[in-house]
C-alpha atoms as a PDB file:
ATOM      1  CA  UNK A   1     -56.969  58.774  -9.813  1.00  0.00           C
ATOM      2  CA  UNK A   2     -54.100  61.134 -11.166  1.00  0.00           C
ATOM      3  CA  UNK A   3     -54.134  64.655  -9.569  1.00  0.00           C
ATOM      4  CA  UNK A   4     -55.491  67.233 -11.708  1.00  0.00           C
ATOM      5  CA  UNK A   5     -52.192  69.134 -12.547  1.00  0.00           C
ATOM      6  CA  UNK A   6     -50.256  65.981 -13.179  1.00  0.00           C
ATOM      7  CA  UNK A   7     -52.629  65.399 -16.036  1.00  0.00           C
ATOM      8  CA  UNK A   8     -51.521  68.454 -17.972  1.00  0.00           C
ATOM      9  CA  UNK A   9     -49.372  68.173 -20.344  1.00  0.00           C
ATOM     10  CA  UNK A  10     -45.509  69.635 -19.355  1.00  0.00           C
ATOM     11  CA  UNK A  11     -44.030  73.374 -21.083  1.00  0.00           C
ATOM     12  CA  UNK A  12     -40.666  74.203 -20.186  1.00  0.00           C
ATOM     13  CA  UNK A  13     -40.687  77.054 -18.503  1.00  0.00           C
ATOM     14  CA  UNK A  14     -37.910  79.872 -16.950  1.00  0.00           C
ATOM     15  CA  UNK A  15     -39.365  80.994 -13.703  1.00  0.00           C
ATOM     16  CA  UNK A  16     -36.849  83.612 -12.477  1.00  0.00           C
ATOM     17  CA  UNK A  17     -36.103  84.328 -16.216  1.00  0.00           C
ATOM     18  CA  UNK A  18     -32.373  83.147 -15.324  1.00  0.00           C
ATOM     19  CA  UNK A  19     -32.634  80.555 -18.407  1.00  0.00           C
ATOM     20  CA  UNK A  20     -32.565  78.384 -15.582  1.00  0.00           C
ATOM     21  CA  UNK A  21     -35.628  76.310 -17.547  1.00  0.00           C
ATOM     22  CA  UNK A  22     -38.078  74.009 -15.756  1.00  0.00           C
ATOM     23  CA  UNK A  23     -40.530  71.417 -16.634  1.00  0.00           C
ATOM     24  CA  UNK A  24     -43.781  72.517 -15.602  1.00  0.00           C
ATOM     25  CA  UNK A  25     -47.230  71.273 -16.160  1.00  0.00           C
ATOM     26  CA  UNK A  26     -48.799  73.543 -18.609  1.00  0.00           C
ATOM     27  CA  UNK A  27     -51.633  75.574 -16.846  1.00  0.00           C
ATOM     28  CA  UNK A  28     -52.793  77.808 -19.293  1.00  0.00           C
ATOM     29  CA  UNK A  29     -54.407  74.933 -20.905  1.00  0.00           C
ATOM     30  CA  UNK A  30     -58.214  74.917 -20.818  1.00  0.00           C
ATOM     31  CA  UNK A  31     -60.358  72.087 -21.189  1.00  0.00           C
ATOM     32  CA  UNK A  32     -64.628  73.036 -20.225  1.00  0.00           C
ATOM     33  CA  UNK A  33     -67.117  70.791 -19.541  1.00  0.00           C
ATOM     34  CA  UNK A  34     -69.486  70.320 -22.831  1.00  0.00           C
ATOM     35  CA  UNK A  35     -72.759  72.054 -22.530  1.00  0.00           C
ATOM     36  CA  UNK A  36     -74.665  68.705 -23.254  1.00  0.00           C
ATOM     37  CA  UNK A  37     -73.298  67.313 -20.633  1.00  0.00           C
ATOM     38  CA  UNK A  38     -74.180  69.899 -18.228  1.00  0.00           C
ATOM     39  CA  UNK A  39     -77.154  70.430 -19.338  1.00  0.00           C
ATOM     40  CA  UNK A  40     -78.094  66.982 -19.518  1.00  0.00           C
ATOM     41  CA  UNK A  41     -80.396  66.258 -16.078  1.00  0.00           C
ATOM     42  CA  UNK A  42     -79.919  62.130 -16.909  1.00  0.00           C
ATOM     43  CA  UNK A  43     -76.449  62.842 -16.113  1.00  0.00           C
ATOM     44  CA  UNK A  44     -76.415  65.307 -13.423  1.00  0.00           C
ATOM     45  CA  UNK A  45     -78.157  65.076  -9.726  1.00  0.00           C
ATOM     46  CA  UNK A  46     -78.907  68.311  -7.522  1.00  0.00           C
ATOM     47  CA  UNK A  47     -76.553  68.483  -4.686  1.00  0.00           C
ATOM     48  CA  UNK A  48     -76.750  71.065  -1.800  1.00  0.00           C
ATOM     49  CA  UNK A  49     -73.528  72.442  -0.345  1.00  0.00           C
ATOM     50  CA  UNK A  50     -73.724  72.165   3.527  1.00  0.00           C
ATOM     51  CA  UNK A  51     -71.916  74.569   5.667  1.00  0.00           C
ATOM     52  CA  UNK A  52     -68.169  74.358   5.410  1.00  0.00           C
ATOM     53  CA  UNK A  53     -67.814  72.135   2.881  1.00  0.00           C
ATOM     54  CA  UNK A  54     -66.000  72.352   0.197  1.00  0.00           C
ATOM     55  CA  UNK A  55     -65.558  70.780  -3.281  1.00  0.00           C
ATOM     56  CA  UNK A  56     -62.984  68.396  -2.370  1.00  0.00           C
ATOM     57  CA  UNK A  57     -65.231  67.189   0.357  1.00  0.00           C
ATOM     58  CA  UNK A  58     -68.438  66.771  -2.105  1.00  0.00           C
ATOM     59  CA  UNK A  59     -65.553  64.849  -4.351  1.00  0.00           C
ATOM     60  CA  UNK A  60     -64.604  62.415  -1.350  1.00  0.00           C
ATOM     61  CA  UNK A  61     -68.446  61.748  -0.330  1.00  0.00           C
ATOM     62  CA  UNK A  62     -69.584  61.441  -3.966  1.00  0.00           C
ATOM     63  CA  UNK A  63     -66.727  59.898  -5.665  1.00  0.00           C
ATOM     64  CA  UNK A  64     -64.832  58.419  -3.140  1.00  0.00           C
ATOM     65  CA  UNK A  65     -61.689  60.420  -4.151  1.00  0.00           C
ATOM     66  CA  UNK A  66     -60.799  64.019  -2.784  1.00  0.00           C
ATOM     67  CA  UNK A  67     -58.614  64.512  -5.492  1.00  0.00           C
ATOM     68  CA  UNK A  68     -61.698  64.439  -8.304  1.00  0.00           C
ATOM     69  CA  UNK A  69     -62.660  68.005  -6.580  1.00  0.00           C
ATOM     70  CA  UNK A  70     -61.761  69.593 -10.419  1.00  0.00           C
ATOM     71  CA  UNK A  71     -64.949  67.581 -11.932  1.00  0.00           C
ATOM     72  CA  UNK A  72     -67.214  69.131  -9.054  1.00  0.00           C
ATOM     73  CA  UNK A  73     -65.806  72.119 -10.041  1.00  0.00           C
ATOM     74  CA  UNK A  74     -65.872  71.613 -13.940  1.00  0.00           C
ATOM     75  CA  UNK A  75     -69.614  70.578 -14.010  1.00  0.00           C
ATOM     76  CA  UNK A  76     -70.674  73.574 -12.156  1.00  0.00           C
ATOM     77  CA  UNK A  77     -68.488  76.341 -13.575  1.00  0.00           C
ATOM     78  CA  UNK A  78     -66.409  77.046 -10.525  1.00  0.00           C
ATOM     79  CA  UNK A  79     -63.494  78.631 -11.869  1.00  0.00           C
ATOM     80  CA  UNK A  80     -62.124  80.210  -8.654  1.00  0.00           C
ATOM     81  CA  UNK A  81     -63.537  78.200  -5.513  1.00  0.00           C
ATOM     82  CA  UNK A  82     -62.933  80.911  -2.830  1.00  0.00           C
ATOM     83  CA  UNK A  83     -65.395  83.138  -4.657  1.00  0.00           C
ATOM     84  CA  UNK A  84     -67.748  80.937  -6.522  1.00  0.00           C
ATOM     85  CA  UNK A  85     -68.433  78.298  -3.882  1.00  0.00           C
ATOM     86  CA  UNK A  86     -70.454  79.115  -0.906  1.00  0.00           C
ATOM     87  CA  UNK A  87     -68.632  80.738   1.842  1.00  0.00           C
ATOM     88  CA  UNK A  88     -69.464  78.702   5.591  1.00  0.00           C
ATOM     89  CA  UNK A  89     -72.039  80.573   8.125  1.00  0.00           C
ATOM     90  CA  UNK A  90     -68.651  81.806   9.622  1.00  0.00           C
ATOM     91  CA  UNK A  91     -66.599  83.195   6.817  1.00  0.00           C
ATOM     92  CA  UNK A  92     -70.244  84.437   5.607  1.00  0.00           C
ATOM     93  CA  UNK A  93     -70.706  86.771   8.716  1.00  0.00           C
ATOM     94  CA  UNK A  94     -67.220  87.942   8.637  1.00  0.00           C
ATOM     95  CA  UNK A  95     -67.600  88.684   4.975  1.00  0.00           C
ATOM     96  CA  UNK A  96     -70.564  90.822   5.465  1.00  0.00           C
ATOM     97  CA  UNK A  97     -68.510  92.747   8.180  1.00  0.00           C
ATOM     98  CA  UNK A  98     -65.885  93.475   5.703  1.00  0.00           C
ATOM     99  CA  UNK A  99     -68.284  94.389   2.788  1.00  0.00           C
ATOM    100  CA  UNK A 100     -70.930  96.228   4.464  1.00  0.00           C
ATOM    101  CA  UNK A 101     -70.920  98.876   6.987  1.00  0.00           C
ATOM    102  CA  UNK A 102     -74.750  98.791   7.554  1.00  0.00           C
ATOM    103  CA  UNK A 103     -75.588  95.290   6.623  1.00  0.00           C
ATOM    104  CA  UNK A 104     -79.653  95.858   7.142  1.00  0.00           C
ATOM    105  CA  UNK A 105     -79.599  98.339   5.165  1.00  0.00           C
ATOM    106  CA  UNK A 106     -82.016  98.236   1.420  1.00  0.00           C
ATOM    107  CA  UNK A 107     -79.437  96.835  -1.590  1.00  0.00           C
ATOM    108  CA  UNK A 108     -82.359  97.267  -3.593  1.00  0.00           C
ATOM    109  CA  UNK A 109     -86.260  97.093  -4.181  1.00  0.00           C
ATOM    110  CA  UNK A 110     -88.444  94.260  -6.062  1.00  0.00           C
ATOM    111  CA  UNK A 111     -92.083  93.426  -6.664  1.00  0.00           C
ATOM    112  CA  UNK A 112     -94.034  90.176  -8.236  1.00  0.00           C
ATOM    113  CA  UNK A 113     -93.804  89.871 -11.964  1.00  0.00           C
ATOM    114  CA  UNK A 114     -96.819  90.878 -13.803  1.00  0.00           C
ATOM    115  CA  UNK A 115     -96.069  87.983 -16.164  1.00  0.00           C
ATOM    116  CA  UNK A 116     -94.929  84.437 -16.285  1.00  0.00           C
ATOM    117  CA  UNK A 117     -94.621  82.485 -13.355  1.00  0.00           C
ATOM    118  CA  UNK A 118     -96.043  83.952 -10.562  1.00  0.00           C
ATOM    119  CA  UNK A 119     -94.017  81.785  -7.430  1.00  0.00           C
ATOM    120  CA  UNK A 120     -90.528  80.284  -7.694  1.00  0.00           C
ATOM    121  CA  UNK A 121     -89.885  76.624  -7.435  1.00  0.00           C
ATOM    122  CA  UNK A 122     -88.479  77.056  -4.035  1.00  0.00           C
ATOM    123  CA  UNK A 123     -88.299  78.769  -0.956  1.00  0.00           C
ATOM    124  CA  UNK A 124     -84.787  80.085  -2.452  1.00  0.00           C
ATOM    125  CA  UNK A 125     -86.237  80.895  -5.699  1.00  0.00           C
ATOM    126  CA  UNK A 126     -86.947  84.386  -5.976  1.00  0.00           C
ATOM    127  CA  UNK A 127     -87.149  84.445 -10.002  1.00  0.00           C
ATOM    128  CA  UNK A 128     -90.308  85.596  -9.863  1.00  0.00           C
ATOM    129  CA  UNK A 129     -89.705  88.374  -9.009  1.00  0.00           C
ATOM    130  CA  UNK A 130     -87.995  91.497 -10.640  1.00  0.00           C
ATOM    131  CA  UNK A 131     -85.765  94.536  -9.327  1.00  0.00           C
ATOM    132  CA  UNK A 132     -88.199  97.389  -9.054  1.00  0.00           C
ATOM    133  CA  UNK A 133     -88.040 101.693  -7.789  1.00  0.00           C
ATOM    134  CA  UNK A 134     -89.053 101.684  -4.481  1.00  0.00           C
ATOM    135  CA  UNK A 135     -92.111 104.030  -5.555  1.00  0.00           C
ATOM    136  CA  UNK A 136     -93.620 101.070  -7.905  1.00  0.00           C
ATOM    137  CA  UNK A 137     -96.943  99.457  -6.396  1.00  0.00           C
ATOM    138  CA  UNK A 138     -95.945  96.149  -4.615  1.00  0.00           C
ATOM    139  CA  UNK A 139     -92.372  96.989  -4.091  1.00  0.00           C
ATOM    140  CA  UNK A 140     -90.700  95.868  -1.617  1.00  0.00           C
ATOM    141  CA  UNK A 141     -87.376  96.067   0.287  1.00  0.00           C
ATOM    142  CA  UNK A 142     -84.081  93.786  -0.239  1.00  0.00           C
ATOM    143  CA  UNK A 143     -81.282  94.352   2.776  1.00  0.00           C
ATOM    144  CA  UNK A 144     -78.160  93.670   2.095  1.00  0.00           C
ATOM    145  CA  UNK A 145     -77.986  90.802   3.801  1.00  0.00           C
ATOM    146  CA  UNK A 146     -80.964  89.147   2.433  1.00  0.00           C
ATOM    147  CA  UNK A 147     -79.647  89.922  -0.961  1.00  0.00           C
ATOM    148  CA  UNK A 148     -76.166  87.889   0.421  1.00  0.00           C
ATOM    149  CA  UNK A 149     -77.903  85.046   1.560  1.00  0.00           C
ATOM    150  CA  UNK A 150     -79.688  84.796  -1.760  1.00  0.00           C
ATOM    151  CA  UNK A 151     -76.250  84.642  -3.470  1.00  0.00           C
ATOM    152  CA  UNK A 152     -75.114  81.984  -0.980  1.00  0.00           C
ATOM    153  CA  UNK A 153     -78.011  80.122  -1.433  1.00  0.00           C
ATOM    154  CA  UNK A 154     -77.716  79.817  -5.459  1.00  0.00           C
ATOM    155  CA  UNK A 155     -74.303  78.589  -5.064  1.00  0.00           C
ATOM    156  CA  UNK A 156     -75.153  75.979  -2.388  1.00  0.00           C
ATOM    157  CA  UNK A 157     -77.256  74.598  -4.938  1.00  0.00           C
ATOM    158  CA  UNK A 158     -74.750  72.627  -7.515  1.00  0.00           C
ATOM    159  CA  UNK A 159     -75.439  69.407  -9.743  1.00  0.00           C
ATOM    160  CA  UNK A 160     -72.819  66.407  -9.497  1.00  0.00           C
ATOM    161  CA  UNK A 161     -71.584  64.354 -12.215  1.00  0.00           C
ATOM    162  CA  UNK A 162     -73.452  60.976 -11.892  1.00  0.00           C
ATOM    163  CA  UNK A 163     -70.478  58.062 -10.565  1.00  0.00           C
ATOM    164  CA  UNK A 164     -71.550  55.676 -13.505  1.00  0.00           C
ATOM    165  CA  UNK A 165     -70.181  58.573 -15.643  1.00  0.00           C
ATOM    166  CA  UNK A 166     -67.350  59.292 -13.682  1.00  0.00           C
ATOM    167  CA  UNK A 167     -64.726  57.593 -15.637  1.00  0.00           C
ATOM    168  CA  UNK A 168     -65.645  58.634 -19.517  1.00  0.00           C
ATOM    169  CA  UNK A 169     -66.021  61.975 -17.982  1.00  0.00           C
ATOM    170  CA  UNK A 170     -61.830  61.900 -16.639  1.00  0.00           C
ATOM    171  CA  UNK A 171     -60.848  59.867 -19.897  1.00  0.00           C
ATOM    172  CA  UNK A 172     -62.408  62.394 -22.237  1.00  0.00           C
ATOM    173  CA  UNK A 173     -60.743  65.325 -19.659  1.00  0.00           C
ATOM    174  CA  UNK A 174     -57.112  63.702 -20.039  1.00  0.00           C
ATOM    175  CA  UNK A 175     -57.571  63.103 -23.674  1.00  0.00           C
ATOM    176  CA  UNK A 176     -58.419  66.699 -24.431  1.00  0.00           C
ATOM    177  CA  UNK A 177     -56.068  68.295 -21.908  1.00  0.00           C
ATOM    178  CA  UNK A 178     -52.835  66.886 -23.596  1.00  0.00           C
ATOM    179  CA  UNK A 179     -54.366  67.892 -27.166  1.00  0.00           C
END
């Protein structure tokens, strides 16, 4: 498979603005993954990111080809994947020691909803419950680092692009990219 910047279309481009002009592959073209598709479960499988890997790897294990990292990405919406893909247990702890001084302490309070569903679907599901004052009956307290983990743990969970589908998915990408 072609990398994904050599399937952009080239701009020529001065870099040092010395109308010294280059051909460049044009990166301010943008090309999203349809909403049908993502949307479409028949499609898409559930995939959970172990620690320390990264898209690239999920690419290599799933499609055989590290280089297909930009449809893991695409599919789940991972426009930047230092923030939006889950940090390893390591750079997690270090990145609480950056961000909080007092990592136990309360990021915020929540209680059961009084409506609609009453449990998640998962032990990481907590969308049953909503962000509450601490004084409200049933409330009770978030750290900061449970709230963390939380956020890891949603962006652990990602859905792959089916193989079968791989290849009309990267045809349809190269056709639209160099429209």
């Amino acid at each position: 498979m072609a990398r994904f910047f050599e399937q952009f279309p080239l701009m020529v481009y001065d870099i040092k603005a010395d109308y010294n002009y280059k051909l460049v592959p044009d990166i301010f073209r943008r090309v999203k993954a349809k909403n049908k598709i993502k949307n479409n479960i028949a499609l898409l499988d559930a995939y959970d990111v172990a620690d320390g890997e990264r898209p690239e790897h999920v690419a290599y294990k799933i499609y055989g080809d590290a280089d297909l990292f930009w449809v893991v990405c695409m599919i789940n919406n991972i426009e930047n994947p230092y923030y939006d893909w889950p940090l390893s247990n390591i750079q997690f702890e270090n990145y609480m020691q950056d961000k909080y001084t007092q990592p136990n302490a309360i990021h915020h309070y929540e209680k059961l909803q009084s409506s609609g569903p009453q449990i998640g679907a998962g032990p990481e599901d907590y969308s049953h419950m909503i962000e509450c004052n601490s004084t409200d009956a049933g409330a009770g307290a978030v750290t900061n680092y449970e709230y963390e983990v939380r956020m890891q743990d949603k962006k652990r969970q990602i859905k792959i692009l089916e193989p079968k589908y791989l290849d009309i998915f990267v045809r349809e990408f190269k056709q639209l990219i160099k429209q």
